[in-house]
C-alpha atoms as a PDB file:
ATOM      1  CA  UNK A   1     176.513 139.113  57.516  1.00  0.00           C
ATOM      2  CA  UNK A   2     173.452 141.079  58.199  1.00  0.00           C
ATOM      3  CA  UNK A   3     171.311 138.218  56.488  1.00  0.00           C
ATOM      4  CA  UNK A   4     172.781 136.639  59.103  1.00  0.00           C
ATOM      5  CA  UNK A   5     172.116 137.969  61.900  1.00  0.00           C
ATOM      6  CA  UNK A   6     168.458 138.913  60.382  1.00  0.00           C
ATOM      7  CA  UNK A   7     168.023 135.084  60.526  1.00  0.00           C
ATOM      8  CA  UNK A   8     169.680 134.808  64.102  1.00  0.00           C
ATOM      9  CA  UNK A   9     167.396 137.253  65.452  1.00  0.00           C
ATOM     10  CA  UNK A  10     164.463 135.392  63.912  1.00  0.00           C
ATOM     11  CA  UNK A  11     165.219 132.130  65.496  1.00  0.00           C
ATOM     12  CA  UNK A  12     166.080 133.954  68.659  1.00  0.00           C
ATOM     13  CA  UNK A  13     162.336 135.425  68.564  1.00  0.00           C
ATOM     14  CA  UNK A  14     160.371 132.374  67.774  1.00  0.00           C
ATOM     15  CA  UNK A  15     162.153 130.480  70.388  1.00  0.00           C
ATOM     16  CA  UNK A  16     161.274 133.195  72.997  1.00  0.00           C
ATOM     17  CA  UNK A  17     157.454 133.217  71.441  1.00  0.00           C
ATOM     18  CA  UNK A  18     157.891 128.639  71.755  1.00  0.00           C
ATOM     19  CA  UNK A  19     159.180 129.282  75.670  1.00  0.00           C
ATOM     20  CA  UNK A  20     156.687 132.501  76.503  1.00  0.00           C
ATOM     21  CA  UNK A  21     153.960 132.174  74.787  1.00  0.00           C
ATOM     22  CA  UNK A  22     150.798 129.923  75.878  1.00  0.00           C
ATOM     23  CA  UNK A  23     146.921 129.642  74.661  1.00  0.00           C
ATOM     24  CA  UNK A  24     144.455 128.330  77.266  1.00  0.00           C
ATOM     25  CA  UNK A  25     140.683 127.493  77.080  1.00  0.00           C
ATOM     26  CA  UNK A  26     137.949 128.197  78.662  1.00  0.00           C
ATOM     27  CA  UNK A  27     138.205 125.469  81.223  1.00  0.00           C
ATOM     28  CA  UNK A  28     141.764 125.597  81.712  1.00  0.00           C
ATOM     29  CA  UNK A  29     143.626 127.383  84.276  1.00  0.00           C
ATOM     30  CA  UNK A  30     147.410 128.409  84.191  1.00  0.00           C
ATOM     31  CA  UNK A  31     149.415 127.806  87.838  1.00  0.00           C
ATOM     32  CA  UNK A  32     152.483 130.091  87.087  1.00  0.00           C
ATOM     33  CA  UNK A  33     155.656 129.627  89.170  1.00  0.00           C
ATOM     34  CA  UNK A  34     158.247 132.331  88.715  1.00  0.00           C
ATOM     35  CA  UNK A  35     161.810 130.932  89.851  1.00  0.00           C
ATOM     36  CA  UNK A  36     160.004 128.265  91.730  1.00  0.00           C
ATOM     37  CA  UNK A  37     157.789 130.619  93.580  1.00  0.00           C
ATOM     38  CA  UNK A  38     154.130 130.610  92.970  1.00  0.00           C
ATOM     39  CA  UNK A  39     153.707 133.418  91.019  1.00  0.00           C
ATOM     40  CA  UNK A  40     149.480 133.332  90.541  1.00  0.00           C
ATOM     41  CA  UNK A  41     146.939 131.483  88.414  1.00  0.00           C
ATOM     42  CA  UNK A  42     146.130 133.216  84.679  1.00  0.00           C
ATOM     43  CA  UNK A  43     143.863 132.272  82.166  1.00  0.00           C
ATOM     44  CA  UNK A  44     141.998 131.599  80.054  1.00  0.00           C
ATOM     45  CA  UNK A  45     142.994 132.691  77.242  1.00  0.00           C
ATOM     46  CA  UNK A  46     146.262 134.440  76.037  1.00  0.00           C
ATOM     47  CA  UNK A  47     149.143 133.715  78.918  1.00  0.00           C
ATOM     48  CA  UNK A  48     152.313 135.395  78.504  1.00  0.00           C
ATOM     49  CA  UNK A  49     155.097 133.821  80.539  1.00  0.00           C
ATOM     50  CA  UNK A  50     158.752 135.733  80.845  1.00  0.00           C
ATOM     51  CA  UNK A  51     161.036 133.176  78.755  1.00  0.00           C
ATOM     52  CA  UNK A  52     164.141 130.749  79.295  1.00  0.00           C
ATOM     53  CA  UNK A  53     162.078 129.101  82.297  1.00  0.00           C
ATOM     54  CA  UNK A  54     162.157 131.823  84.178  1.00  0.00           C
ATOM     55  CA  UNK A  55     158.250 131.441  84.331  1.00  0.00           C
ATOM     56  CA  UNK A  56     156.989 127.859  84.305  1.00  0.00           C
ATOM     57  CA  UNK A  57     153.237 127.188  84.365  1.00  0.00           C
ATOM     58  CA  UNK A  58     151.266 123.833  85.061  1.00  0.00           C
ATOM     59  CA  UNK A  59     147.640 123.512  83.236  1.00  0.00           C
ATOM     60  CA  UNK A  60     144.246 122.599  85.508  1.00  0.00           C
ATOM     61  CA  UNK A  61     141.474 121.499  83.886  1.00  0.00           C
ATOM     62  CA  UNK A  62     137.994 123.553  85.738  1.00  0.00           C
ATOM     63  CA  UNK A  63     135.885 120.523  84.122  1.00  0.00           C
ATOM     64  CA  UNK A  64     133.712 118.608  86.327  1.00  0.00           C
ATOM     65  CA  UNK A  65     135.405 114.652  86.628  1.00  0.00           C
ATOM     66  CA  UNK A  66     132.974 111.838  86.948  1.00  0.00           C
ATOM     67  CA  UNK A  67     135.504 108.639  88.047  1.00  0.00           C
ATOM     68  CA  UNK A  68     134.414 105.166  89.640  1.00  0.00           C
ATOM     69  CA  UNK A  69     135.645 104.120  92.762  1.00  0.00           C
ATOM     70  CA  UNK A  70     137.674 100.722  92.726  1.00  0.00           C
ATOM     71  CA  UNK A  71     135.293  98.115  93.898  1.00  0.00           C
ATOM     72  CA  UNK A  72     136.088  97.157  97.778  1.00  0.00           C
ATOM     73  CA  UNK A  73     135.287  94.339  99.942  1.00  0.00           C
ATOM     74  CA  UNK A  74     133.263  95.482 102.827  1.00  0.00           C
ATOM     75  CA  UNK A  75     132.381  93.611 106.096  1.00  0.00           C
ATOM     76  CA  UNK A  76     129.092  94.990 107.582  1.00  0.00           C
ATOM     77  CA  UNK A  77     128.334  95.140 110.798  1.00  0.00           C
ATOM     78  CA  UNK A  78     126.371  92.130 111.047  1.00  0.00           C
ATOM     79  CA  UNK A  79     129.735  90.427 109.731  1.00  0.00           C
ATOM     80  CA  UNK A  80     128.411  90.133 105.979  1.00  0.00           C
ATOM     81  CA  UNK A  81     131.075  90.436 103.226  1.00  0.00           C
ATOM     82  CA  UNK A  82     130.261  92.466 100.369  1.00  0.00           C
ATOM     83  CA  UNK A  83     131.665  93.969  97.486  1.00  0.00           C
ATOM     84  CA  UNK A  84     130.620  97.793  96.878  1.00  0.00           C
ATOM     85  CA  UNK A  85     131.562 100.039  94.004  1.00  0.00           C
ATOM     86  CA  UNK A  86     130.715 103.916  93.612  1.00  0.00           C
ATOM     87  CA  UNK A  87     131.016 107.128  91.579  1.00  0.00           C
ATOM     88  CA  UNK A  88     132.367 110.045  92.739  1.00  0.00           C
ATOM     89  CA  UNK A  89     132.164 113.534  90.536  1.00  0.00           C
ATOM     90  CA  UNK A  90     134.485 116.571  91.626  1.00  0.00           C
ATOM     91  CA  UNK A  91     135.869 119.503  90.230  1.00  0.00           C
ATOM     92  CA  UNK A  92     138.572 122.026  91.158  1.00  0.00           C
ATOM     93  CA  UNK A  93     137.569 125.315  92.268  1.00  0.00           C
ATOM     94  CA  UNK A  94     141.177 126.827  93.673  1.00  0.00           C
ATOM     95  CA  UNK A  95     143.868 125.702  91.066  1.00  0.00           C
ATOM     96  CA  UNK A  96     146.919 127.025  92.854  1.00  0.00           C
ATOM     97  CA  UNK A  97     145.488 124.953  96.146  1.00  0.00           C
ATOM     98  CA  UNK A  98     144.897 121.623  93.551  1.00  0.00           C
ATOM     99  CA  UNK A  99     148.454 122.407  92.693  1.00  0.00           C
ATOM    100  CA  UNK A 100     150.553 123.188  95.761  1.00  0.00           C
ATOM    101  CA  UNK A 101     147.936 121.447  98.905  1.00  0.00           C
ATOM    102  CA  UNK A 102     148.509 118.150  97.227  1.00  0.00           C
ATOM    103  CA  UNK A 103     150.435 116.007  94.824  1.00  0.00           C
ATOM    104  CA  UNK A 104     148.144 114.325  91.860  1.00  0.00           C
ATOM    105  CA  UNK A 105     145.150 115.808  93.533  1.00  0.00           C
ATOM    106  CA  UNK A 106     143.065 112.868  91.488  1.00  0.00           C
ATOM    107  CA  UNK A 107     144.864 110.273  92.848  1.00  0.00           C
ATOM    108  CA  UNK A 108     144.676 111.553  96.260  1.00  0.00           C
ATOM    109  CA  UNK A 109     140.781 112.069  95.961  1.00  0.00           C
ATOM    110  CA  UNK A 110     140.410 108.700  94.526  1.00  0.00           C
ATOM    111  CA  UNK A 111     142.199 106.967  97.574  1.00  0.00           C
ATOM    112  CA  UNK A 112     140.193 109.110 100.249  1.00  0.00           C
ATOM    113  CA  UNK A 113     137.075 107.624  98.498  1.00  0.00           C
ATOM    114  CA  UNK A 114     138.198 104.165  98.696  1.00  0.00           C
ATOM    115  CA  UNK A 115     139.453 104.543 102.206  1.00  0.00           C
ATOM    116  CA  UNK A 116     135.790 106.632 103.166  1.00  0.00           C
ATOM    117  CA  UNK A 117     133.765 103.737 101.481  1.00  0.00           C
ATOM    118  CA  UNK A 118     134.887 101.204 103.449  1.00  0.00           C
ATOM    119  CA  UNK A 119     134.784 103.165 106.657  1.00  0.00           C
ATOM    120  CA  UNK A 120     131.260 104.323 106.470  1.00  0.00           C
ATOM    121  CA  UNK A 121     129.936 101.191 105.269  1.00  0.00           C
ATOM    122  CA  UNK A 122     131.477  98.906 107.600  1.00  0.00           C
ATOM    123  CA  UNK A 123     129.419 100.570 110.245  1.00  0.00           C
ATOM    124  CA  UNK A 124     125.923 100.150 108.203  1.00  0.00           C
ATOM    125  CA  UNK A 125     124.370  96.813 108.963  1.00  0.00           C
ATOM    126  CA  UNK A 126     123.225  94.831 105.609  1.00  0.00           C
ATOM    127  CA  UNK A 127     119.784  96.268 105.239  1.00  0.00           C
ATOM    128  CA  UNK A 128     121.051  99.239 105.629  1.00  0.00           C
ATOM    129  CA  UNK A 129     123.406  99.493 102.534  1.00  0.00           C
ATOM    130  CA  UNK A 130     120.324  97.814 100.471  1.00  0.00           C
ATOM    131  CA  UNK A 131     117.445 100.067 101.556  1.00  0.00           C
ATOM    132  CA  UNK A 132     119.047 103.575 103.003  1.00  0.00           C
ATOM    133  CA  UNK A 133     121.416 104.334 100.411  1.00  0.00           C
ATOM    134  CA  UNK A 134     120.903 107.798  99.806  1.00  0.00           C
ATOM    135  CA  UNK A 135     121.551 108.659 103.974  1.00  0.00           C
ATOM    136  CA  UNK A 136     124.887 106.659 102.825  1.00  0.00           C
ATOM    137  CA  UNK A 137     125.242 108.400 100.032  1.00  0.00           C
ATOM    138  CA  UNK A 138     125.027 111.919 102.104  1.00  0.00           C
ATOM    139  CA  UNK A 139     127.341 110.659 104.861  1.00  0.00           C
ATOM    140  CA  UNK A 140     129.989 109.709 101.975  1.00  0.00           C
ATOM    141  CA  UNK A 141     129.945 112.458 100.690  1.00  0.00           C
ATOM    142  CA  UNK A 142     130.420 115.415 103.872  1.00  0.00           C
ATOM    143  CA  UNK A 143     133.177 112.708 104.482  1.00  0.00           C
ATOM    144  CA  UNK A 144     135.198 113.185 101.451  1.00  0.00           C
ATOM    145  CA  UNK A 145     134.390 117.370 101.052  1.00  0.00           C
ATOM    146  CA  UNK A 146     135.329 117.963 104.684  1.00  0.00           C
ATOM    147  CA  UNK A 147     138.907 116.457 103.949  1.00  0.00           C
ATOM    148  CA  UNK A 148     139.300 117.451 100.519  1.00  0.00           C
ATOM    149  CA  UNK A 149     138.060 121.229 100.545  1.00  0.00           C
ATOM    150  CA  UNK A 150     141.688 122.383 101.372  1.00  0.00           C
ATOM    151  CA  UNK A 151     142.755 121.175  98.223  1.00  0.00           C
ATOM    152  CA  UNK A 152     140.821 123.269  96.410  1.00  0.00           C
ATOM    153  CA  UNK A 153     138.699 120.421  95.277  1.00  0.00           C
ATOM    154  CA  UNK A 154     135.080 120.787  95.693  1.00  0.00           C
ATOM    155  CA  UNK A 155     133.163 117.214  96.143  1.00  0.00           C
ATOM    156  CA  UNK A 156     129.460 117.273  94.087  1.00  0.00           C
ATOM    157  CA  UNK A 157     128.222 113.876  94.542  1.00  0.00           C
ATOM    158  CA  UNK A 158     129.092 110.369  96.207  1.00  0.00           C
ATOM    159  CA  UNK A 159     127.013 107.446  95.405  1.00  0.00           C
ATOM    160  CA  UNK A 160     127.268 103.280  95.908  1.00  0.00           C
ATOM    161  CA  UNK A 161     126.855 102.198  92.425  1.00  0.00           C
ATOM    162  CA  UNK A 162     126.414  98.804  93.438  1.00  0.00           C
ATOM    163  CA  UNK A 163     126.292  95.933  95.814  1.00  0.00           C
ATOM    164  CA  UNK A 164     127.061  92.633  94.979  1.00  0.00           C
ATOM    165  CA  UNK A 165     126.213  90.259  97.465  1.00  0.00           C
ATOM    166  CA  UNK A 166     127.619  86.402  97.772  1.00  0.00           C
ATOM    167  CA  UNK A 167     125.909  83.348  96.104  1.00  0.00           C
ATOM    168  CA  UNK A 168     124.466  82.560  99.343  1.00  0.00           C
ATOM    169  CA  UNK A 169     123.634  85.570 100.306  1.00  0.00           C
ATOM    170  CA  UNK A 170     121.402  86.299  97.597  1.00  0.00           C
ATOM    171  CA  UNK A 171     119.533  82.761  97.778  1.00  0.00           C
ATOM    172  CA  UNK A 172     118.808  83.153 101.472  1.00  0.00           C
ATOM    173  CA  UNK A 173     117.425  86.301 100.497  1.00  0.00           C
ATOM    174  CA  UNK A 174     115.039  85.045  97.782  1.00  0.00           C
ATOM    175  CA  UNK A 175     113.839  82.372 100.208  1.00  0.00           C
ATOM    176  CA  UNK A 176     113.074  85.475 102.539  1.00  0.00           C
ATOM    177  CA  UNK A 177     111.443  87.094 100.160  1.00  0.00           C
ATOM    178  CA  UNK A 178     109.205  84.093  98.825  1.00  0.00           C
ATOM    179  CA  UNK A 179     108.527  83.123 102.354  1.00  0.00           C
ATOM    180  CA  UNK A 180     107.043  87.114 102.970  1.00  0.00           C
ATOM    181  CA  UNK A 181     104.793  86.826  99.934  1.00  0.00           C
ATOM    182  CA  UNK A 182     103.510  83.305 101.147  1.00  0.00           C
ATOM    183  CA  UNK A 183     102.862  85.246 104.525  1.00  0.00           C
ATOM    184  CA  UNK A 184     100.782  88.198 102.711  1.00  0.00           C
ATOM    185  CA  UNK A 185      98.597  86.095 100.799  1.00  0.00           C
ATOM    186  CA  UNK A 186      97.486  83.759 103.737  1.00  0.00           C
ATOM    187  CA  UNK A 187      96.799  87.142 105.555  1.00  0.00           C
ATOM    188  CA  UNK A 188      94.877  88.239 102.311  1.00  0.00           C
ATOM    189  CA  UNK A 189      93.041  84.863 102.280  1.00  0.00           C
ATOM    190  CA  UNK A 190      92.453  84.544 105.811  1.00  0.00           C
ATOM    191  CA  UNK A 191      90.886  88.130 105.483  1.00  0.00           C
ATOM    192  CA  UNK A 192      88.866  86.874 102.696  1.00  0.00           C
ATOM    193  CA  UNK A 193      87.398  84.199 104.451  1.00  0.00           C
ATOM    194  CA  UNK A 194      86.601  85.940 107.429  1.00  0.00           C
ATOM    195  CA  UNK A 195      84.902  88.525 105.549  1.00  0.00           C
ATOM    196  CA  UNK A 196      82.995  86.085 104.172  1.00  0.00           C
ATOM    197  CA  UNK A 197      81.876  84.013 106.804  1.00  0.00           C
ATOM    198  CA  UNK A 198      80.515  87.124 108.395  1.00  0.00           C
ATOM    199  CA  UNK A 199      78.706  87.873 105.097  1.00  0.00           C
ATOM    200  CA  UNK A 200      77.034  84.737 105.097  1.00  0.00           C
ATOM    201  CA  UNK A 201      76.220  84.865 109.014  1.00  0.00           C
ATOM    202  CA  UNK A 202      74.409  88.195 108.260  1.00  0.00           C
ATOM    203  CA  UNK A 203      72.714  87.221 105.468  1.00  0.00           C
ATOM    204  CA  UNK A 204      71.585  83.823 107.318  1.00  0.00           C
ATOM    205  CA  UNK A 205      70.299  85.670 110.422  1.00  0.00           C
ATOM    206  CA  UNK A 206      67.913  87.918 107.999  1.00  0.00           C
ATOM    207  CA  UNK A 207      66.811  85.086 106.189  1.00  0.00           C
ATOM    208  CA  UNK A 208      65.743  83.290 109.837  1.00  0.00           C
ATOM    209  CA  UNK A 209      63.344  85.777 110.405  1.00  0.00           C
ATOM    210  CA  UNK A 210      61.352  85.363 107.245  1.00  0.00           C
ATOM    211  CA  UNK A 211      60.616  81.687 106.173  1.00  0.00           C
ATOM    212  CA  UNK A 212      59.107  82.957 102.792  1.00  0.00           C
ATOM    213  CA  UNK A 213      62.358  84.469 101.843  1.00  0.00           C
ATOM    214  CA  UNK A 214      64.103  81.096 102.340  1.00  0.00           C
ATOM    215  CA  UNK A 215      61.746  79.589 100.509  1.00  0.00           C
ATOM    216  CA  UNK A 216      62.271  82.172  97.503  1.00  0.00           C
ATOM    217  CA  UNK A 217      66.169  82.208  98.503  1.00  0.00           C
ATOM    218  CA  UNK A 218      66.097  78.009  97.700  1.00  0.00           C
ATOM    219  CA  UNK A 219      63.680  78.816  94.578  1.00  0.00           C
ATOM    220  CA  UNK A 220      66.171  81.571  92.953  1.00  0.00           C
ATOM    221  CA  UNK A 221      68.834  78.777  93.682  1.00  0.00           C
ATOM    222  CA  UNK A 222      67.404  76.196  91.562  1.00  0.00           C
ATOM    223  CA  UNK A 223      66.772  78.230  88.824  1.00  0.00           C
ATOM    224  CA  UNK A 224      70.407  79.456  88.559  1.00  0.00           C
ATOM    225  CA  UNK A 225      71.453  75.774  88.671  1.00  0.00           C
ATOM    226  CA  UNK A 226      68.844  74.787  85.906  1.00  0.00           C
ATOM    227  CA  UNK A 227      70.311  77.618  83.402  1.00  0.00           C
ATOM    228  CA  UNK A 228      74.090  76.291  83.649  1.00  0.00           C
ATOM    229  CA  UNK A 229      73.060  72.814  83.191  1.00  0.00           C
ATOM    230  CA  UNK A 230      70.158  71.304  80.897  1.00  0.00           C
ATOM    231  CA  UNK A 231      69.613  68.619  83.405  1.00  0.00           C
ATOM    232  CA  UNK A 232      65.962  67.696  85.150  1.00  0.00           C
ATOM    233  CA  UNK A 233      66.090  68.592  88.878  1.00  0.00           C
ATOM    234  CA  UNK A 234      63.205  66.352  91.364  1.00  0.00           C
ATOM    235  CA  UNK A 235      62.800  68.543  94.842  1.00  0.00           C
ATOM    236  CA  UNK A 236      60.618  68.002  97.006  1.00  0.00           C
ATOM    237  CA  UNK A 237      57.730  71.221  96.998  1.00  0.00           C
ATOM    238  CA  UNK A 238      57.349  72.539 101.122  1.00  0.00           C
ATOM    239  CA  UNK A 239      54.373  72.037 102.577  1.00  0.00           C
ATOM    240  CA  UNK A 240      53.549  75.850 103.233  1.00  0.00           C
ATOM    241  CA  UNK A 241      53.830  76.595  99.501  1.00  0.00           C
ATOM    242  CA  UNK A 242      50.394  73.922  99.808  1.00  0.00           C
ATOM    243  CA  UNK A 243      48.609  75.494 102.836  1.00  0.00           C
ATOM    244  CA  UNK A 244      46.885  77.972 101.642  1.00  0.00           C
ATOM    245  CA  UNK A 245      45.096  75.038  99.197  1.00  0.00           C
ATOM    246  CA  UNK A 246      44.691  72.850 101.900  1.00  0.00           C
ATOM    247  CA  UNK A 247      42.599  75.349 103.874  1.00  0.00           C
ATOM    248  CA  UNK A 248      40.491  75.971 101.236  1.00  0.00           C
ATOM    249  CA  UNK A 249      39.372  72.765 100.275  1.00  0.00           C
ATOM    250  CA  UNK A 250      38.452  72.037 103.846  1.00  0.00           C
ATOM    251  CA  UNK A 251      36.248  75.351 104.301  1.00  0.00           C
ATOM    252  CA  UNK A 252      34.569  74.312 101.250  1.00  0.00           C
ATOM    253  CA  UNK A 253      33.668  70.568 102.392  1.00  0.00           C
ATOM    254  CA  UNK A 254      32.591  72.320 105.399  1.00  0.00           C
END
């Protein structure tokens, strides 16, 4: 009989230790109820609950979660239908508030982003949501921690992960964008030529006031023709290259 009870007594304990007895880590958090009552949040570490479910407990994990938002179908303002995904990252800083504020508090913060997305986008016109994301990003964001602080959730970053913008969409956009590169280099040609032209007018009123420097000007010319080509070149030689000849012949037959 007392082999018995010996082995009574030992169930009886390890079934209190199985019921009492709980090891948490670092990043976990205990929520302890006592006879449905919130009793306080323990942990990490050893947690010692009273037994037969007297004390219940429900874990909550401190861990930063990184989840993606479920893609939604957003109608800008200028009445363009896209489809917009985004991250959202979040951790718990008050686990009794995570546990009592709201049921599944992940769910609940998942839906608020979906819902927020398509609210804060809708009002953004198209260029907008492709060139000023991170003002959307911000407004997402103090959006979702303003309504989810009094769960004891604390919002760390909202961001569009991406935009994906109808067939048609996206080749009247390419024309766009051809048709704005066609515009820059005309401009950049146009430019060119009119720097240019007022090279050439500059250089041609110098030249205007010096004959002998056309003269050398049309020499220089020939010669740079000559060395690309092995060719034979006839010009005709300008009569003030032969006046100074001229005039001395005729003094001397004088």
């Amino acid at each position: 009989m007392p082999q018995i009870e010996i082995g009574i007594a030992i169930v009886v304990g390890l079934v209190l230790i199985l019921t009492s007895v709980r090891i948490l880590k670092e990043y976990e958090r205990a929520v302890v109820f006592r006879l449905g009552r919130l009793s306080g949040v323990r942990g990490p570490g050893f947690v010692l609950l009273i037994p037969f479910w007297i004390e219940r407990m429900q874990r909550v994990s401190l861990r930063t979660i990184v989840q993606d938002v479920t893609p939604q179908d957003v109608i800008t303002r200028d009445n363009v239908s896209v489809n917009v995904n985004a991250v959202l990252s979040f951790r718990v800083v008050d686990a009794d508030k995570a546990v009592i504020e709201v049921e599944e508090f992940g769910f609940a913060i998942s839906q608020l982003a979906q819902t927020t997305l398509r609210s804060v986008l809708g009002r953004a016109e198209l260029d907008e949501l492709l060139s000023e994301r991170e003002k959307l990003n911000q407004d997402l964001e103090a959006i979702i921690r303003k309504h989810s602080q009094d769960w004891g959730v604390h919002v760390l970053a909202m961001e569009i992960k991406h935009v994906d913008l109808p067939a048609e969409m996206q080749r009247a956009m390419a024309k766009q964008a051809e048709a704005e590169r066609e515009r820059r280099a005309k401009l950049t040609h146009a430019a060119g030529e009119l720097e240019s032209s007022t090279a050439l007018t500059e250089a041609a009123t110098i030249l205007s006031r010096n004959p002998t420097g056309i003269q050398l000007r049309f020499l220089q010319a020939l010669i740079e023709v000559a060395a690309e080509k092995n060719s034979t070149l006839v010009f005709p030689i300008p009569i003030d290259l032969l006046t100074p000849f001229i005039t001395n012949a005729e003094e001397e037959k004088a």
